[in-house]
N, C-alpha and C. Protein backbone atom coordinates (compact mmCIF):
# COMPACT_ATOMS: atom_id res chain seq x y z
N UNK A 1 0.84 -1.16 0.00
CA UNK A 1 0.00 0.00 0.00
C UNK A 1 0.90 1.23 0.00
N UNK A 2 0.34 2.33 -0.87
CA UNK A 2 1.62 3.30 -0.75
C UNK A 2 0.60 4.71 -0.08
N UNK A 3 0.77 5.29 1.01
CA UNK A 3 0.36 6.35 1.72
C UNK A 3 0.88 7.79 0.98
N UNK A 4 0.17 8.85 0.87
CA UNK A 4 0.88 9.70 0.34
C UNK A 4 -0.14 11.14 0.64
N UNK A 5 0.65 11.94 1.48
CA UNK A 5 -0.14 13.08 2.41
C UNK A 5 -0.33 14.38 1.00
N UNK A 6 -0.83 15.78 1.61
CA UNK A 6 -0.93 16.87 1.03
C UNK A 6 -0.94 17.70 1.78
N UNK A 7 0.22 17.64 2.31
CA UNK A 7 0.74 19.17 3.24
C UNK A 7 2.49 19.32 3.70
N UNK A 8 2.99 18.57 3.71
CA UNK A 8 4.21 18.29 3.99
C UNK A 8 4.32 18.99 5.26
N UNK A 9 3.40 18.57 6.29
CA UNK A 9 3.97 19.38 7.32
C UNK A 9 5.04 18.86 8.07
N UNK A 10 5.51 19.10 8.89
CA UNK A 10 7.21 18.77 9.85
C UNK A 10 7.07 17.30 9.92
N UNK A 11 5.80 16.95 10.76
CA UNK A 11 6.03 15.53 11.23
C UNK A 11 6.07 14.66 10.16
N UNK A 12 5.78 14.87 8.97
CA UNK A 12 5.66 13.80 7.58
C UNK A 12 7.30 13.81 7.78
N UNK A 13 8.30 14.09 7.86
CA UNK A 13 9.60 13.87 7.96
C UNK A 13 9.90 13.48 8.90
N UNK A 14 9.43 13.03 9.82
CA UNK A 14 9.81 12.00 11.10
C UNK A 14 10.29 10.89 10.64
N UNK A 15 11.00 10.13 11.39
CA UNK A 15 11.34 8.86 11.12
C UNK A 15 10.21 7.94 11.02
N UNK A 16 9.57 8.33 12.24
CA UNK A 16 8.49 7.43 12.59
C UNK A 16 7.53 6.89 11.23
N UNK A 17 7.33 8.00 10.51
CA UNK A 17 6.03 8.22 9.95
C UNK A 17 6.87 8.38 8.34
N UNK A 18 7.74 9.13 8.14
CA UNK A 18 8.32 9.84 6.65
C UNK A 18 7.43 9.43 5.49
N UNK A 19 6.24 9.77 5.82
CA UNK A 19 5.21 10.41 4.99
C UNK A 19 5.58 10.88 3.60
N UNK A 20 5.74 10.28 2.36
CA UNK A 20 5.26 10.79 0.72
C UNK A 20 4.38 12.25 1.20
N UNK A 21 4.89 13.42 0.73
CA UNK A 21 3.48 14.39 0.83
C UNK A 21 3.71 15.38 -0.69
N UNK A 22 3.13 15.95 -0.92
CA UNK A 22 2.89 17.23 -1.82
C UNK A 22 3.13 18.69 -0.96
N UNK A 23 4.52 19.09 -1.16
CA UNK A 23 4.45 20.66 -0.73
C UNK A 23 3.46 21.72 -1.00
N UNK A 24 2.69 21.74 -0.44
CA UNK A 24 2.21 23.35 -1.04
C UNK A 24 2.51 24.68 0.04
N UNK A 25 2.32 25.69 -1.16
CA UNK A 25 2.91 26.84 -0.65
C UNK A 25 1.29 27.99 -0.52
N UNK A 26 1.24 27.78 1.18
CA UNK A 26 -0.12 28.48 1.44
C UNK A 26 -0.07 30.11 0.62
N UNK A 27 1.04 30.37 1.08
CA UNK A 27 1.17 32.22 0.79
C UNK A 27 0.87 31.85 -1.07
N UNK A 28 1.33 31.42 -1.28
CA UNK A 28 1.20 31.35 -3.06
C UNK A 28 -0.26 30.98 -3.27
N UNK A 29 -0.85 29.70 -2.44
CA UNK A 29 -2.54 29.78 -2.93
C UNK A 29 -2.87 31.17 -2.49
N UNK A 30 -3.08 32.01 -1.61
CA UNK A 30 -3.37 32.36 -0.87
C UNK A 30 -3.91 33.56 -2.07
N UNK A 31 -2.38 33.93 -2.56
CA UNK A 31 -2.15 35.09 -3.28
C UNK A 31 -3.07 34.88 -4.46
N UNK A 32 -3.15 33.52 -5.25
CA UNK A 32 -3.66 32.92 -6.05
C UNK A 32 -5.79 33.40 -5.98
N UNK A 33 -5.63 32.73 -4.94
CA UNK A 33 -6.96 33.01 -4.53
C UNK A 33 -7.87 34.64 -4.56
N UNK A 34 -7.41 35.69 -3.82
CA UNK A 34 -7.16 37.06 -3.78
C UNK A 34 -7.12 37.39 -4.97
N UNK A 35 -6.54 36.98 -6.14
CA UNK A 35 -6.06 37.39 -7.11
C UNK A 35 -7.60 37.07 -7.97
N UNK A 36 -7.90 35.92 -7.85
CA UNK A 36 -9.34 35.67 -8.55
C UNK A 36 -10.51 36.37 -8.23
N UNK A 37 -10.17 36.28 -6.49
CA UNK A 37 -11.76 37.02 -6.04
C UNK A 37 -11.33 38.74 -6.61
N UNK A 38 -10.88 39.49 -6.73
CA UNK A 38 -10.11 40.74 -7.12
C UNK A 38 -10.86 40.72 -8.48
N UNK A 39 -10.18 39.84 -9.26
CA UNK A 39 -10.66 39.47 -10.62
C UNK A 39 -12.48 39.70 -10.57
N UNK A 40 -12.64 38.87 -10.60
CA UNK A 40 -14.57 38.40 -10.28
C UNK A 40 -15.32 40.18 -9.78
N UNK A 41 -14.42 40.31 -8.67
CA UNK A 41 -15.12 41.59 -7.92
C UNK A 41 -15.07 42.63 -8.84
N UNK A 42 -14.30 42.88 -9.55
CA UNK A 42 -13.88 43.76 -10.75
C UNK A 42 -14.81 43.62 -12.12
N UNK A 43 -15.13 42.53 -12.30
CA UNK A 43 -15.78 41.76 -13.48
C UNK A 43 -16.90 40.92 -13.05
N UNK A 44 -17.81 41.09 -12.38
CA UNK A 44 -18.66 40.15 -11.89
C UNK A 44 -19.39 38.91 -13.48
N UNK A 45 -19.29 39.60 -14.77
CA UNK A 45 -20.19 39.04 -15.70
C UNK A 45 -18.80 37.97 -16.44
N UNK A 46 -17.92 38.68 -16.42
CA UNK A 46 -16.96 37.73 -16.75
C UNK A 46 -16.58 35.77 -16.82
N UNK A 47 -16.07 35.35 -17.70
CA UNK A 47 -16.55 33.90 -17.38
C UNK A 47 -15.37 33.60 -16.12
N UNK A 48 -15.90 32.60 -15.45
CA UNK A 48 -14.78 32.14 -14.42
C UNK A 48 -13.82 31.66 -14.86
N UNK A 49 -12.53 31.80 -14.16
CA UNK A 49 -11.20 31.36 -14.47
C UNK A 49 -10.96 30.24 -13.29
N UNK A 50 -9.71 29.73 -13.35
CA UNK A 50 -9.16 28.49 -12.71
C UNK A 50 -7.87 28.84 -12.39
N UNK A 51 -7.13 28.62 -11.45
CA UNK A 51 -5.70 29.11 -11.45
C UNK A 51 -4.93 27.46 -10.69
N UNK A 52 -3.89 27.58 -11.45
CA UNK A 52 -3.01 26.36 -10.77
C UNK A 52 -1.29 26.62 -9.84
N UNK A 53 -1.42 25.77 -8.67
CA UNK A 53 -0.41 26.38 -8.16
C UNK A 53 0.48 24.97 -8.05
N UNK A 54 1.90 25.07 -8.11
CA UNK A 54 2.64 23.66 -7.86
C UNK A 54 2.58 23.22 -6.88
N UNK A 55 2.33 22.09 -6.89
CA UNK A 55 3.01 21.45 -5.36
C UNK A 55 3.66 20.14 -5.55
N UNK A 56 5.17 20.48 -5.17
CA UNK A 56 6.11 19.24 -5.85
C UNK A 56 5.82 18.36 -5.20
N UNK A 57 6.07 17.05 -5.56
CA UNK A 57 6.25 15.74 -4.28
C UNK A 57 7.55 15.79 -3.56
N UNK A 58 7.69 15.41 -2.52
CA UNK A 58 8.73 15.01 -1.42
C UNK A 58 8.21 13.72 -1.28
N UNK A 59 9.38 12.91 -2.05
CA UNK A 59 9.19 11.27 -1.51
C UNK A 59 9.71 10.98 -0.21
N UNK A 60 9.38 10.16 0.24
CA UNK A 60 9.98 9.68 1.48
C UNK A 60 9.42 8.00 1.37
N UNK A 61 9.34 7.67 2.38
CA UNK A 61 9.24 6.10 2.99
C UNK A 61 8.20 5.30 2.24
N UNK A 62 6.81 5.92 2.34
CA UNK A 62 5.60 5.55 2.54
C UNK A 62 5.01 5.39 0.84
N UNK A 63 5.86 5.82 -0.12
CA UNK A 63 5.84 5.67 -1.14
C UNK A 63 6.25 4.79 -2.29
């Protein structure tokens, strides 16, 4: 079975656990996000957009 998280927080790098996860970078959704509602609020008739942000893998154990 291969386990594989989406946050890479500290403890996924424990020994115990060394958790497979996906980095993501909150400040970058964050900005991402803001950036759409901005968009929309500006343009309410406009068609909706989609925005994509990376989030690399960090292999570890569990993978």
């Amino acid at each position: 079975m291969v386990v594989i998280g989406f946050d890479d927080i500290p403890a996924a790098g424990w020994n115990a656990y060394s958790l497979t996860t996906f980095r993501q970078d909150p400040m970058v959704m964050a900005a991402q996000a803001l950036q759409l509602l901005e968009r929309r609020q500006a343009q309410p008739q406009a068609p909706t957009s989609k925005a994509e942000v990376s989030a690399p893998l960090v292999r570890r154990q569990s993978a």
